[in-house]
N, C-alpha and C. Protein backbone atom coordinates (compact mmCIF):
# COMPACT_ATOMS: atom_id res chain seq x y z
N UNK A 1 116.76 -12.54 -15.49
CA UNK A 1 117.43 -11.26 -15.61
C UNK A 1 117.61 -10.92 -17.08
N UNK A 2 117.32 -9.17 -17.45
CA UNK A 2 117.49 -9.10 -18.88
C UNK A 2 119.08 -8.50 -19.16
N UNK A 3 119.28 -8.67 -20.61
CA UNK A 3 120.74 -8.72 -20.44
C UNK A 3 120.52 -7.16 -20.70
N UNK A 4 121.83 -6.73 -20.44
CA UNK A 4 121.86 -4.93 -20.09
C UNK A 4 122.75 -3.99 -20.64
N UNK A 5 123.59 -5.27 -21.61
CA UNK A 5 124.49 -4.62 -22.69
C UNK A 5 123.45 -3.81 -24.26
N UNK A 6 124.33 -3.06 -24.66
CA UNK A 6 124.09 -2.21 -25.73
C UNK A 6 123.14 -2.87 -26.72
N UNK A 7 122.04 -2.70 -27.01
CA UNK A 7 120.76 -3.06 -27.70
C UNK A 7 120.37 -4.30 -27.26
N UNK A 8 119.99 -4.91 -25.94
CA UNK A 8 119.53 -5.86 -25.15
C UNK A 8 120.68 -6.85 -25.62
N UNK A 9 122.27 -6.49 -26.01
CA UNK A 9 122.99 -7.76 -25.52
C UNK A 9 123.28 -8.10 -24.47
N UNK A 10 124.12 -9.36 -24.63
CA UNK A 10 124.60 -9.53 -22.98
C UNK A 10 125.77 -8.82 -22.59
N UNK A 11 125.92 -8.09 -21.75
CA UNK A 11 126.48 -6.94 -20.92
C UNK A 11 128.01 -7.70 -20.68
N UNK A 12 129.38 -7.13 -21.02
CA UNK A 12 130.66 -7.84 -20.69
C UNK A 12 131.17 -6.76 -20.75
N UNK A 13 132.73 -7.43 -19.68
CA UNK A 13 133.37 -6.61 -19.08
C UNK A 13 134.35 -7.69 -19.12
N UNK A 14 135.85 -6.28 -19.32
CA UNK A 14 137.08 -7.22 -19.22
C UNK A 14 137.46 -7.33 -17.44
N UNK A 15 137.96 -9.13 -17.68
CA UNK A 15 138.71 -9.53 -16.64
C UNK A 15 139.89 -8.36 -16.26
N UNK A 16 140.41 -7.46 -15.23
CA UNK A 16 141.31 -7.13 -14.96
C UNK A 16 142.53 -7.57 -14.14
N UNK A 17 141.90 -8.46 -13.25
CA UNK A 17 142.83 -9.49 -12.00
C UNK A 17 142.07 -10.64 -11.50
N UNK A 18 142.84 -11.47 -10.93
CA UNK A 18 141.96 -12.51 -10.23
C UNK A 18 142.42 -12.37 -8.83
N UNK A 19 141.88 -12.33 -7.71
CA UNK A 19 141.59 -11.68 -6.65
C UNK A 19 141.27 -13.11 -5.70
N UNK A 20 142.74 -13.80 -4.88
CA UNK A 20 142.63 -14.83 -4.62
C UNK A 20 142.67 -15.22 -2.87
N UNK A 21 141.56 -15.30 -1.92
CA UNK A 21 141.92 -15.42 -0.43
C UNK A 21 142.36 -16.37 0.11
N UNK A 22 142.96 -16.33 1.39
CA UNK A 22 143.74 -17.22 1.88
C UNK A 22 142.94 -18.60 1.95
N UNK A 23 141.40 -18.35 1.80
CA UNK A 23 140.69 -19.96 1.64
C UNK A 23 140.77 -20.50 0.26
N UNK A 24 141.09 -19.61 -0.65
CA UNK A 24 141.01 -20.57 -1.96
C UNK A 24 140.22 -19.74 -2.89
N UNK A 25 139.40 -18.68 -2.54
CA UNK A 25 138.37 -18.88 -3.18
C UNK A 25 138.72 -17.67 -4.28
N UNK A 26 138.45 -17.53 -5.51
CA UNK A 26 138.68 -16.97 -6.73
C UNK A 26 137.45 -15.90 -6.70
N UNK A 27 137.65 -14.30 -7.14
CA UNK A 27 136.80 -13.45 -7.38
C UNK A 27 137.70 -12.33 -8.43
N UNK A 28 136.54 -12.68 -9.55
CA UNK A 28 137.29 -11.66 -10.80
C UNK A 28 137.24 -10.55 -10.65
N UNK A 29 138.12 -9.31 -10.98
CA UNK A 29 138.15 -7.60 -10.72
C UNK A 29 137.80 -7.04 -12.00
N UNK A 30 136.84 -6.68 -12.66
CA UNK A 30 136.70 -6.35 -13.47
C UNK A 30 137.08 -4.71 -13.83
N UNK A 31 136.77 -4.13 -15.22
CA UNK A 31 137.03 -2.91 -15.69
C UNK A 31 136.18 -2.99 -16.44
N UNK A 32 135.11 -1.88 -16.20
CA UNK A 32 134.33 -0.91 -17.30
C UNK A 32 134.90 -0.47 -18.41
N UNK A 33 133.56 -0.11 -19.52
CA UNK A 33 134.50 0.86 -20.60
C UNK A 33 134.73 2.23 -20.26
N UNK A 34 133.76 2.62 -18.62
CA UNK A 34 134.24 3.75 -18.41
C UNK A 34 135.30 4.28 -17.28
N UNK A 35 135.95 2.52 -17.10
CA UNK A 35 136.79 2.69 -16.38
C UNK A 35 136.69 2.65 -15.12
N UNK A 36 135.07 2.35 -14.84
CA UNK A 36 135.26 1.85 -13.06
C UNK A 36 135.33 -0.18 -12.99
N UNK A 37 136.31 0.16 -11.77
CA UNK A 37 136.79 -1.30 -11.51
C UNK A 37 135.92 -1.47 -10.39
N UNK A 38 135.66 -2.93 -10.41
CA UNK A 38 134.54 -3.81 -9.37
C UNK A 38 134.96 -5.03 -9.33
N UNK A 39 134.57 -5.32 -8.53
CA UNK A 39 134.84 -7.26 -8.11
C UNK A 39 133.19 -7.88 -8.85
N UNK A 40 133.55 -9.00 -9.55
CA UNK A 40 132.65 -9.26 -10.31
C UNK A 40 131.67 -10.50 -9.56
N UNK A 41 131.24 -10.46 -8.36
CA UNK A 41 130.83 -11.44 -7.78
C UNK A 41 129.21 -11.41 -8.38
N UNK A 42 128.69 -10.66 -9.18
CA UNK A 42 127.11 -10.93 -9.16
C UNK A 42 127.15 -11.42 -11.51
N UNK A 43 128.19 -11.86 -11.15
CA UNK A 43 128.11 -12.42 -12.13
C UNK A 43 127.60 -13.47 -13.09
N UNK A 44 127.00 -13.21 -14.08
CA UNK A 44 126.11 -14.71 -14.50
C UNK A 44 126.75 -16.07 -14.99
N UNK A 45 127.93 -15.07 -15.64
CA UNK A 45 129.05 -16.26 -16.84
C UNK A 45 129.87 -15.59 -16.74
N UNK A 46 131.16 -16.46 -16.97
CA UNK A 46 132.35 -15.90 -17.55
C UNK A 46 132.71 -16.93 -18.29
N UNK A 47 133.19 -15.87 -19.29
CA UNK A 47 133.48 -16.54 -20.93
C UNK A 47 135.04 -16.66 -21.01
N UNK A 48 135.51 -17.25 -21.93
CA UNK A 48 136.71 -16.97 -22.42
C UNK A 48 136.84 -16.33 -23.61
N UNK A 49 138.29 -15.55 -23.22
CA UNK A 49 138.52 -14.77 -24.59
C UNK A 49 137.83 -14.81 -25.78
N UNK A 50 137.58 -14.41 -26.45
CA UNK A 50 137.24 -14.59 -28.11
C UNK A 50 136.02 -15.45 -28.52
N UNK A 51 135.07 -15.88 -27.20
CA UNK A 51 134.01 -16.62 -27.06
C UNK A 51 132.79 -15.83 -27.67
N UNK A 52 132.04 -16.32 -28.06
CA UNK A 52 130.64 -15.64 -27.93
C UNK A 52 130.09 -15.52 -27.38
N UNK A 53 128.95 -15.03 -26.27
CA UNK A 53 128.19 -15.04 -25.15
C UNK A 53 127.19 -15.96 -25.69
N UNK A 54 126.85 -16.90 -24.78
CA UNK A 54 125.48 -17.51 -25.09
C UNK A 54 124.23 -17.06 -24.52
N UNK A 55 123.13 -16.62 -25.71
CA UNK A 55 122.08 -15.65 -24.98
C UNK A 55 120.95 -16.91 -24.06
């Protein structure tokens, strides 16, 4: 997969919630910069704060 952020970076989005079901299982809610929110299940990585993406 090519990355799809702004001049072929890798594409990120802030964590908005963590989204937790009665089995356990963890799915991040993300926020756009244009402000649409999604559940981030087709996700490649998640980074922490202040990380760099590794290409």
């Amino acid at each position: 997969m090519k990355d799809q952020g702004p001049e072929g970076t890798p594409l990120t989005e802030q964590v908005l919630a963590w989204l937790i079901t009665s089995q356990g299982r963890a799915t991040a809610i993300t926020v756009d910069a244009q402000g649409h929110v999604e559940d981030a299940d087709g996700a490649d990585a998640f980074i922490p704060p202040g990380e760099d993406p590794v290409s």
